[in-house]
N, C-alpha and C. Protein backbone atom coordinates (compact mmCIF):
# COMPACT_ATOMS: atom_id res chain seq x y z
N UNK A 1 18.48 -4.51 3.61
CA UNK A 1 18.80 -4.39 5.02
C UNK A 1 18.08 -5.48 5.80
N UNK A 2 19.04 -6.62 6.57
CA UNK A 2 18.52 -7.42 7.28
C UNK A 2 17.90 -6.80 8.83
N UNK A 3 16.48 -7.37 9.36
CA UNK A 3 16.24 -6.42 10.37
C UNK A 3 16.79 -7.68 11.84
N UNK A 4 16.33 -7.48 12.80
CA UNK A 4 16.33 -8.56 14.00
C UNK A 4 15.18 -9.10 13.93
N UNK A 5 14.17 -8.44 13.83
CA UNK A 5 12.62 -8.87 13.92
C UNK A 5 12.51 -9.85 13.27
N UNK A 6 11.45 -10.49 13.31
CA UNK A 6 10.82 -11.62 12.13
C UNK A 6 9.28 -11.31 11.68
N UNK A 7 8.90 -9.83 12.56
CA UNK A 7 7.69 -9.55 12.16
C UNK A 7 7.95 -8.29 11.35
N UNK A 8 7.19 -7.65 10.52
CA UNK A 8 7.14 -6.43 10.24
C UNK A 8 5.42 -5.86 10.22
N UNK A 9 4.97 -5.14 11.32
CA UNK A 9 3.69 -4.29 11.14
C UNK A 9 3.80 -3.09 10.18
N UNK A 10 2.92 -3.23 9.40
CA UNK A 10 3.00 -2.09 8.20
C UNK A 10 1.27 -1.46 8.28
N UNK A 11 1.26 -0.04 8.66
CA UNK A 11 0.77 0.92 8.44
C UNK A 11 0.44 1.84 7.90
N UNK A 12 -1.06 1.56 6.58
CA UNK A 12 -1.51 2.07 5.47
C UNK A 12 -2.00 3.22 5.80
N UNK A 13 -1.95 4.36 5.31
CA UNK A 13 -2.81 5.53 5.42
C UNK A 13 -1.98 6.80 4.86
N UNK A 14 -3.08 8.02 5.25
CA UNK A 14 -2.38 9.55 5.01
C UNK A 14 -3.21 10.19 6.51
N UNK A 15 -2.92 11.63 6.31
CA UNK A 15 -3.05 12.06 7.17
C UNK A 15 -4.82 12.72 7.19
N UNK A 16 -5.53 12.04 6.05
CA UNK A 16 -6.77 12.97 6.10
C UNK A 16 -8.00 12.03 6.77
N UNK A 17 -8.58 12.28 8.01
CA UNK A 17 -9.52 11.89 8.51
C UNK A 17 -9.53 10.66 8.84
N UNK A 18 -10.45 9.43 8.91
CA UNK A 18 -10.62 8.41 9.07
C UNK A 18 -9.47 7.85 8.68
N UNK A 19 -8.87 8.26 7.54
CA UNK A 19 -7.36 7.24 7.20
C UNK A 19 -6.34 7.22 7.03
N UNK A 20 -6.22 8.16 8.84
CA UNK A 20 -5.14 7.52 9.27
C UNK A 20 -5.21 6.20 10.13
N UNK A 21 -5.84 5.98 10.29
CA UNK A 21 -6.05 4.53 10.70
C UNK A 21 -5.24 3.48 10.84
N UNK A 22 -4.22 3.30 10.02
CA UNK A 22 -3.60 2.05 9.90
C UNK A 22 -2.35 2.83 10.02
N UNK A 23 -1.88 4.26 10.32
CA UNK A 23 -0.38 4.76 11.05
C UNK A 23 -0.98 4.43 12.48
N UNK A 24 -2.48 4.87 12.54
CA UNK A 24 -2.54 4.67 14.58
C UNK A 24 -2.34 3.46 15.18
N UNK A 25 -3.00 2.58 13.87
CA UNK A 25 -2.45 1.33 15.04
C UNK A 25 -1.14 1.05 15.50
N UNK A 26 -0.63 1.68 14.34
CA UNK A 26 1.04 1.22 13.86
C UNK A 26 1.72 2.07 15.37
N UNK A 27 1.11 3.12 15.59
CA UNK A 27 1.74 3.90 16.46
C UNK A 27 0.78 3.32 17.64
N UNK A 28 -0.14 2.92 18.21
CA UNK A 28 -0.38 2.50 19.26
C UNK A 28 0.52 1.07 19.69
N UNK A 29 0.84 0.04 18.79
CA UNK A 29 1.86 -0.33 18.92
C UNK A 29 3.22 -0.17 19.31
N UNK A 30 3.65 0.95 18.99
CA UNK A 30 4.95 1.03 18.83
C UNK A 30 4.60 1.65 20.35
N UNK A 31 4.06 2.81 20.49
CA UNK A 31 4.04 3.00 21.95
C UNK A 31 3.75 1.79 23.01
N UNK A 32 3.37 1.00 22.76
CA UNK A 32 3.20 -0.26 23.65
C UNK A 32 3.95 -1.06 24.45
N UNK A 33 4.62 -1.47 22.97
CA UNK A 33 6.17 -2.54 22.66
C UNK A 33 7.40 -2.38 23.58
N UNK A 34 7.37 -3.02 24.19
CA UNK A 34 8.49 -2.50 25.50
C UNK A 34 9.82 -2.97 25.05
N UNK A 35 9.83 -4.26 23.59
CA UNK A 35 10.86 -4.88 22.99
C UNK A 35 11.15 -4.42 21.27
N UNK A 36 11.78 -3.11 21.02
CA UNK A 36 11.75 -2.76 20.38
C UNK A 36 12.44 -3.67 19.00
N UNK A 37 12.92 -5.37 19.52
CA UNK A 37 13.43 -6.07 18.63
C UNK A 37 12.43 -6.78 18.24
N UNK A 38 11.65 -6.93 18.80
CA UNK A 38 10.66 -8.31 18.05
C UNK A 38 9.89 -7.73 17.05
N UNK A 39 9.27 -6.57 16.52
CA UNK A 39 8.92 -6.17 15.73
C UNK A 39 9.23 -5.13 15.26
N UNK A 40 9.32 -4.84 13.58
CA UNK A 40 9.65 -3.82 13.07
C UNK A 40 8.27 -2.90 12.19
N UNK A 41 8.27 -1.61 12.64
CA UNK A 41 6.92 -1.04 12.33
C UNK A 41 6.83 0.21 11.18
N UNK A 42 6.28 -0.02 10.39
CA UNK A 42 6.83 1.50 9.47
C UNK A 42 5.64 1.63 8.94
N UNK A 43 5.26 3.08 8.49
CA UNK A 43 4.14 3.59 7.88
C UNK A 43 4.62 3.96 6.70
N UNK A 44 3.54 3.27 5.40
CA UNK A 44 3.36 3.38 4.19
C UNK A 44 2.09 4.80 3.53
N UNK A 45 2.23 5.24 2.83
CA UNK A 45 1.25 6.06 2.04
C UNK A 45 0.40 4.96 1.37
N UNK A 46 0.91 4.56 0.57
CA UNK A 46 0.22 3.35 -0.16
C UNK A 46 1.22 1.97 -0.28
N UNK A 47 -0.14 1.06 -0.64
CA UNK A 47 0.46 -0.44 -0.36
C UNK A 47 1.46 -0.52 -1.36
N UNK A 48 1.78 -0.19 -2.39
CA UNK A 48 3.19 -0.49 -3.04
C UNK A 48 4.69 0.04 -2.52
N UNK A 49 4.20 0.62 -1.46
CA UNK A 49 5.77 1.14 -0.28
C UNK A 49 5.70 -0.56 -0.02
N UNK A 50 5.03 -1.42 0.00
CA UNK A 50 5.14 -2.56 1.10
C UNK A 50 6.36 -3.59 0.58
N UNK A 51 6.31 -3.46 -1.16
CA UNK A 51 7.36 -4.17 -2.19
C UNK A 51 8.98 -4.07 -1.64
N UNK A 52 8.84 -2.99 -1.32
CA UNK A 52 10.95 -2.10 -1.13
C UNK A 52 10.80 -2.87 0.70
N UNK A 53 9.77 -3.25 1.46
CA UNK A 53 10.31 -4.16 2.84
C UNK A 53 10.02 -4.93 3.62
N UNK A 54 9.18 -5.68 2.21
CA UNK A 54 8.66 -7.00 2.81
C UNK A 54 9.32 -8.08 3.10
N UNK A 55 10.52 -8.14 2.04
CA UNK A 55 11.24 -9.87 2.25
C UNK A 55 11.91 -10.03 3.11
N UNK A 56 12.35 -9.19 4.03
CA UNK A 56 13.29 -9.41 4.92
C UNK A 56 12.75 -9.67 6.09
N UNK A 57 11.40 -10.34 5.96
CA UNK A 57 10.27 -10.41 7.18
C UNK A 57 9.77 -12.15 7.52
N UNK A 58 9.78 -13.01 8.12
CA UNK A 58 8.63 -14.04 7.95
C UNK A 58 7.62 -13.63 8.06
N UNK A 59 6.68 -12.76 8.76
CA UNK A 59 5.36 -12.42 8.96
C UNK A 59 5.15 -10.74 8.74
N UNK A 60 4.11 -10.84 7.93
CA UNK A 60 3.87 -9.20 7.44
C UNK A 60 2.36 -9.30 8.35
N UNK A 61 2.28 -8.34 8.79
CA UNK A 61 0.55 -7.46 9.50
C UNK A 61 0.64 -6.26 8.55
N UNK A 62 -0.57 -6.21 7.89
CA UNK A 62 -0.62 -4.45 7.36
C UNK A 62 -1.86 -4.21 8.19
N UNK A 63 -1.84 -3.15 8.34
CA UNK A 63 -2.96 -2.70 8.89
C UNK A 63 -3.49 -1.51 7.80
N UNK A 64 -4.58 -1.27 7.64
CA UNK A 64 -5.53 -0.20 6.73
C UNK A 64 -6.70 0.03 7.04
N UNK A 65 -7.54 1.08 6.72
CA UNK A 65 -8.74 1.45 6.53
C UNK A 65 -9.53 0.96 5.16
N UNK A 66 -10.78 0.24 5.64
CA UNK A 66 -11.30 -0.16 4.95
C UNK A 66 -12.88 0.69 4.86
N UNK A 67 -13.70 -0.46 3.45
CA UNK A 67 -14.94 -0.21 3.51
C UNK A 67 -15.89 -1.09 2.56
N UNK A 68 -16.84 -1.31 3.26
CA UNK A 68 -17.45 -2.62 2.99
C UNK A 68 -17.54 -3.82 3.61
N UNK A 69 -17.14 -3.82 4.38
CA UNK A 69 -17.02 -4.91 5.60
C UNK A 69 -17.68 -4.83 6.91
N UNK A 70 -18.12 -3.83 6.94
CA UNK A 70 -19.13 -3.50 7.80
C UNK A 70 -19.45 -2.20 8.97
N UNK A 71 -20.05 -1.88 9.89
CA UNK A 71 -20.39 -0.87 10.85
C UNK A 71 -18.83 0.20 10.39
N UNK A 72 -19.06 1.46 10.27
CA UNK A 72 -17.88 2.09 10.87
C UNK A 72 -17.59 2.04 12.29
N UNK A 73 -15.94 1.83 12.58
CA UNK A 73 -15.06 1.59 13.29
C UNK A 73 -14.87 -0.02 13.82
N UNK A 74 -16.27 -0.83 13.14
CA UNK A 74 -15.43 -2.33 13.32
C UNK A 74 -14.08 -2.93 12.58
N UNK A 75 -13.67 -3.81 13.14
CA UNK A 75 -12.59 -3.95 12.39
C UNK A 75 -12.59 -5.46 12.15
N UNK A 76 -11.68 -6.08 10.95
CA UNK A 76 -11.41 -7.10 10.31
C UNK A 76 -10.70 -7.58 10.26
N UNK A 77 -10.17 -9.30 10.37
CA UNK A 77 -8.98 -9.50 10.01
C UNK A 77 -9.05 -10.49 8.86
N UNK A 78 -8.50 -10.75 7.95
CA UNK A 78 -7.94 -11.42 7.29
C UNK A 78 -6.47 -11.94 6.84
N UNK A 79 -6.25 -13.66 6.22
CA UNK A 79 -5.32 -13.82 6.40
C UNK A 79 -4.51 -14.45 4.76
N UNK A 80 -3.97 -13.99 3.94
CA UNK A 80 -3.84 -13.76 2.06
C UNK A 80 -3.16 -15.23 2.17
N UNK A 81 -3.82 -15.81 1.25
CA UNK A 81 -4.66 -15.05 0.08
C UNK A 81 -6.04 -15.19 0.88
N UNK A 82 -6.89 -14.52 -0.01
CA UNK A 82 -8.43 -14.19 0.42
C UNK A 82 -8.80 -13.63 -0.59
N UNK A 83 -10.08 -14.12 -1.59
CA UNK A 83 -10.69 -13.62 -2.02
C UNK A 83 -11.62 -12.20 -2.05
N UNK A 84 -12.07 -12.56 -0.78
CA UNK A 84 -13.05 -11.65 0.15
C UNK A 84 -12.33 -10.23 -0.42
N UNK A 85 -10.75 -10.12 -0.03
CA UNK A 85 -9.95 -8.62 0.08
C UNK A 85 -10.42 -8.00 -1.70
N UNK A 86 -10.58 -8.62 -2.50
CA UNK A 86 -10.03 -7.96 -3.52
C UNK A 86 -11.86 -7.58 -4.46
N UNK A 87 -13.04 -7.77 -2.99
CA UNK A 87 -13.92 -6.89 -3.17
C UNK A 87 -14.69 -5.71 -2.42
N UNK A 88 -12.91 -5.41 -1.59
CA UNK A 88 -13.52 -4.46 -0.61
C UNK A 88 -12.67 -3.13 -1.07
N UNK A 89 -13.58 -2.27 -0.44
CA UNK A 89 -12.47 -0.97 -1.14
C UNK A 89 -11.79 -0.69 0.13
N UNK A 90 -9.92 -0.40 -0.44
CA UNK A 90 -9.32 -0.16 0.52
C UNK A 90 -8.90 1.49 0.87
N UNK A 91 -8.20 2.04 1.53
CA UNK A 91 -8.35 3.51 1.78
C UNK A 91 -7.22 4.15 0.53
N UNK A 92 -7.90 5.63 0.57
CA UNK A 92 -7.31 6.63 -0.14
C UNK A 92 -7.73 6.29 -1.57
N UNK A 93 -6.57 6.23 -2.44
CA UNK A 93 -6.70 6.38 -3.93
C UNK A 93 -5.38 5.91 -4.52
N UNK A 94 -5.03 5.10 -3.89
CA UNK A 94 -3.66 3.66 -3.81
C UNK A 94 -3.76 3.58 -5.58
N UNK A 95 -2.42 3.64 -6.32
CA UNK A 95 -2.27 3.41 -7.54
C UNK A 95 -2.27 1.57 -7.51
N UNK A 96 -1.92 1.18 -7.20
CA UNK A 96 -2.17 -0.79 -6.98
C UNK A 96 -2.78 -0.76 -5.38
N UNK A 97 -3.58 -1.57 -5.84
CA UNK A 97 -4.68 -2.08 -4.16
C UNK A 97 -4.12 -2.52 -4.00
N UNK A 98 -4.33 -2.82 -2.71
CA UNK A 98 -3.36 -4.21 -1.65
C UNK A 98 -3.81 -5.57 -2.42
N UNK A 99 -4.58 -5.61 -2.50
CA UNK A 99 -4.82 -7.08 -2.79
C UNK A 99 -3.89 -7.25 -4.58
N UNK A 100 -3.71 -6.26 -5.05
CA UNK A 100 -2.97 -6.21 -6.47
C UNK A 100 -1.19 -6.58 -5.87
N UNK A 101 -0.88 -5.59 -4.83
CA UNK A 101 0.50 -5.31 -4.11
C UNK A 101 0.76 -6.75 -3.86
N UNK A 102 -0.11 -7.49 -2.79
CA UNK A 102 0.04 -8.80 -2.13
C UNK A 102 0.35 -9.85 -3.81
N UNK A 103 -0.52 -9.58 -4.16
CA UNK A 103 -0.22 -11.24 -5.74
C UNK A 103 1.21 -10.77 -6.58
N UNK A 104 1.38 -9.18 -6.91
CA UNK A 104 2.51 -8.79 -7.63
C UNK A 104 3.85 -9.45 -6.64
N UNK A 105 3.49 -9.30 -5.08
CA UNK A 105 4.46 -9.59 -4.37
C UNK A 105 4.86 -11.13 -4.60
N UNK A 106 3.94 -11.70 -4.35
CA UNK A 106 3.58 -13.50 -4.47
C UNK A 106 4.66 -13.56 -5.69
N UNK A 107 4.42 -13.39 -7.25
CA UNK A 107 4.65 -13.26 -7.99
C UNK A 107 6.29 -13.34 -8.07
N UNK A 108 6.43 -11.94 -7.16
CA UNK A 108 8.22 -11.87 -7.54
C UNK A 108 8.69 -12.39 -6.38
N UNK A 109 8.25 -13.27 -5.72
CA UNK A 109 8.90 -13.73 -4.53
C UNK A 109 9.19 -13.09 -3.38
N UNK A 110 8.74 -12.20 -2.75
CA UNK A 110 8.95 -11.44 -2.02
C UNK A 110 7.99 -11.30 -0.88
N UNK A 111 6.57 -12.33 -1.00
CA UNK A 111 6.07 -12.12 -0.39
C UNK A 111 6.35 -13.39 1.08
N UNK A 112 6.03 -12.29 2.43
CA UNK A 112 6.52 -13.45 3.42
C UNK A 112 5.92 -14.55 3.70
N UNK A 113 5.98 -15.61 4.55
CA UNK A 113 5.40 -17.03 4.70
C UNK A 113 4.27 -16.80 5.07
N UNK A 114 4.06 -15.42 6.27
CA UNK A 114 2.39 -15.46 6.23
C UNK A 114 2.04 -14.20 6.37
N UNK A 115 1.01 -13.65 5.72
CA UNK A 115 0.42 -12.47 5.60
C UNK A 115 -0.93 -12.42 6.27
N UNK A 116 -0.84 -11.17 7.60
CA UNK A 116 -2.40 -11.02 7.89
C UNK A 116 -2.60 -9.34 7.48
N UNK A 117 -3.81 -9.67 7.25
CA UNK A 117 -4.33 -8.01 7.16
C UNK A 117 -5.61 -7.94 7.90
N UNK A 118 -5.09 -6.94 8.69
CA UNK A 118 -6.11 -6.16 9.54
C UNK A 118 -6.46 -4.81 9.20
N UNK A 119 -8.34 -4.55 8.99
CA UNK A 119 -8.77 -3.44 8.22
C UNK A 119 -9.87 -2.97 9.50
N UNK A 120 -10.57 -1.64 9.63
CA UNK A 120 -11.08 -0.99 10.08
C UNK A 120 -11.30 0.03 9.49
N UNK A 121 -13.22 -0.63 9.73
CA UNK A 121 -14.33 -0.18 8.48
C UNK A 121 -14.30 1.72 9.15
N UNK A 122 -14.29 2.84 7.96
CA UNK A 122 -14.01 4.06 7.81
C UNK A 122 -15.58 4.67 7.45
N UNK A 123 -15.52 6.11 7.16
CA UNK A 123 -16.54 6.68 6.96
C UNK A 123 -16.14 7.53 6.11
N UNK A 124 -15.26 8.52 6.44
CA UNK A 124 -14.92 9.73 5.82
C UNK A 124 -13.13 10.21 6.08
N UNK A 125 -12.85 10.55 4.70
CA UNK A 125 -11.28 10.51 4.61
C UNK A 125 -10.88 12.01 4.34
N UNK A 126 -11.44 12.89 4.76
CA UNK A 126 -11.42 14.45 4.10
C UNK A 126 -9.91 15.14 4.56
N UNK A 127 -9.70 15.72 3.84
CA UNK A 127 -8.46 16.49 4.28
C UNK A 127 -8.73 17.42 5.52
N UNK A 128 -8.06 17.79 6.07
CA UNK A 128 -8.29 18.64 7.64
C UNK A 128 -8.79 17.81 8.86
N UNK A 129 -9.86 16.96 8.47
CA UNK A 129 -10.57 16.00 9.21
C UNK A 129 -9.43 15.22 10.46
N UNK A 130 -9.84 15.20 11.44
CA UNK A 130 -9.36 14.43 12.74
C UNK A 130 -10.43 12.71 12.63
N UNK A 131 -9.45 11.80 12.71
CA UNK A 131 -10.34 10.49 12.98
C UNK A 131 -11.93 10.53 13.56
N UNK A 132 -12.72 9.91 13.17
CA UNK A 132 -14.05 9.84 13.92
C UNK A 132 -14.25 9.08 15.34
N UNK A 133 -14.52 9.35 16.74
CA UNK A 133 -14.31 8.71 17.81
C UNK A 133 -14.34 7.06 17.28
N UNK A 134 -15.68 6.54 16.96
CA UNK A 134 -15.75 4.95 16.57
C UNK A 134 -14.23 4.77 15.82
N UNK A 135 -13.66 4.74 14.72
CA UNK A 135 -12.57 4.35 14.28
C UNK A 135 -11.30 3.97 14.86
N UNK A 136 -11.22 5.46 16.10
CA UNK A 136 -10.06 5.64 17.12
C UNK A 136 -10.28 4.22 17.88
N UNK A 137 -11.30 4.24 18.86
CA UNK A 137 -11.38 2.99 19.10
C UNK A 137 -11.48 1.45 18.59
N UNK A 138 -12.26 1.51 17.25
CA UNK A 138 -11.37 0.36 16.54
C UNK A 138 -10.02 0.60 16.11
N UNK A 139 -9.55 1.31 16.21
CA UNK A 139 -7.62 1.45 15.98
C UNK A 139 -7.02 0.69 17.46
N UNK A 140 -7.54 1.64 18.55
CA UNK A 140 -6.84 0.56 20.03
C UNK A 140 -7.42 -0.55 19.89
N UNK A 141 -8.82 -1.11 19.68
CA UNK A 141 -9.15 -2.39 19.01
C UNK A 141 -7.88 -3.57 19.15
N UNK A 142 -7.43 -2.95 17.65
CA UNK A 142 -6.67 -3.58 16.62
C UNK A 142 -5.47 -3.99 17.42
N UNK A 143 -5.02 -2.79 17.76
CA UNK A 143 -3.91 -2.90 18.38
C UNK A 143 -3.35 -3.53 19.74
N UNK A 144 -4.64 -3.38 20.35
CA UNK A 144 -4.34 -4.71 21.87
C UNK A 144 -4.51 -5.82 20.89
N UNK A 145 -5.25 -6.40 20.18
CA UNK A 145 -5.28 -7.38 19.81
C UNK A 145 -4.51 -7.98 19.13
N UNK A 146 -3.62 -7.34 18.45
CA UNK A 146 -1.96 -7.35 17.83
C UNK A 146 -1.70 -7.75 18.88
N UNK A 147 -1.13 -6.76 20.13
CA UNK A 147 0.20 -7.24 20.98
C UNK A 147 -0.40 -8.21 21.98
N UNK A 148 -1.47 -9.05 21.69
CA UNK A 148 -2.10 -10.20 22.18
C UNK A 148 -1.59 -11.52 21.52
N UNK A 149 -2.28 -11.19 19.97
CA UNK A 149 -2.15 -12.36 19.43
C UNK A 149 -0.05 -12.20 18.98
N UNK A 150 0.07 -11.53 18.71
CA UNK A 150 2.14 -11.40 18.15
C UNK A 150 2.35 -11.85 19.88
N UNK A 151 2.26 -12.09 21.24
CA UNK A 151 2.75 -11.97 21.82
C UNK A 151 3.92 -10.72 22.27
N UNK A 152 3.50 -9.37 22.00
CA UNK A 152 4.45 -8.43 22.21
C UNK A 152 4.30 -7.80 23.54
N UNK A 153 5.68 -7.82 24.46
CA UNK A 153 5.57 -7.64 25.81
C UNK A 153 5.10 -5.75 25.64
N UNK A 154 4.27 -5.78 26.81
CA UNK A 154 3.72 -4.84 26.32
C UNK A 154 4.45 -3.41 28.01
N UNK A 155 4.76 -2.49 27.55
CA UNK A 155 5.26 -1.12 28.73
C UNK A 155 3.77 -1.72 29.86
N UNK A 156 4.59 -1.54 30.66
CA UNK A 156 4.21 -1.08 32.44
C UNK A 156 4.17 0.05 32.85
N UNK A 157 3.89 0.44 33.40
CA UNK A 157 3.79 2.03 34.19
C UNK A 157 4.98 1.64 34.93
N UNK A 158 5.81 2.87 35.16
CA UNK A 158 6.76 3.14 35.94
C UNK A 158 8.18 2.46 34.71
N UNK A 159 8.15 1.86 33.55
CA UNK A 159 9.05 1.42 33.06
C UNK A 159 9.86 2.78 32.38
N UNK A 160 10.74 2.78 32.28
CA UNK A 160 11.97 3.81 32.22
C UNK A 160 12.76 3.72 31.02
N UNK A 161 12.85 4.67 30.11
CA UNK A 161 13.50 4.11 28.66
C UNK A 161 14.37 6.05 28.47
N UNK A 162 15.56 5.71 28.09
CA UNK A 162 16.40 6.17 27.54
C UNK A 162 16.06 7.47 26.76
């Protein structure tokens, strides 16, 4: 399926504690985006959902919860390849890490012209658990800083949608 976009934001996580992280940004975005064509946004469980809708993209953003990179709720960006990624632990219990997903992708051609990944350092991923305040705010972090640097026109107050 060809999309309109040329971006695709992809959003790593589950629903337990700290990691959901990388659906919030995905969804602080999407609530943002006043141009629902310039980017296309979908949430993954794990980074091998990213294989079945990456190529139809020039520019991939994943966003995830990380650890090892520093303070909980700072956040990171990096831009693949990168060494750095493939000694940090990424969230949940992902059968291929991202950094495995990204080279398998490379590999079969599928991966887009440029890949950034943006991570935000976690604490605790427990089931029942609600995000930790620090994280939430590195999630809006992330996410003004997305529809900064993508240039994505961002909702006004008083704007009116269907």
């Amino acid at each position: 399926m060809k999309y309109h976009s040329q971006i695709m934001i992809a959003g790593i996580g589950s629903p337990h504690g700290d990691d959901q992280v990388g659906w919030e940004i995905v969804r602080q975005i999407q609530d943002r985006n006043s141009d629902s064509n310039l980017v296309c946004v979908r949430l993954a469980r794990t980074p091998d959902e990213l294989l079945d809708w990456m190529s139809d993209f020039k520019q991939l953003v994943i966003c995830d919860a990380c650890q090892g990179a520093g303070d909980v709720g700072s956040f990171h960006h990096w831009e693949w390849p990168c060494r750095q990624l493939e000694t940090m632990q990424w969230s949940g219990t992902h059968n291929l890490s991202l950094p495995a997903v990204l080279s398998l992708a490379e590999q079969l051609g599928k991966l887009p012209d440029s890949v950034h990944i943006w991570g935000v350092e976690v604490a605790q991923a427990q089931p029942g658990q609600s995000m930790t305040d620090s994280v939430m705010a590195g999630a809006i972090a992330v996410a003004e800083t997305l529809c900064k640097e993508l240039v994505i026109p961002v909702k006004t107050a008083g704007t009116q949608h269907a």
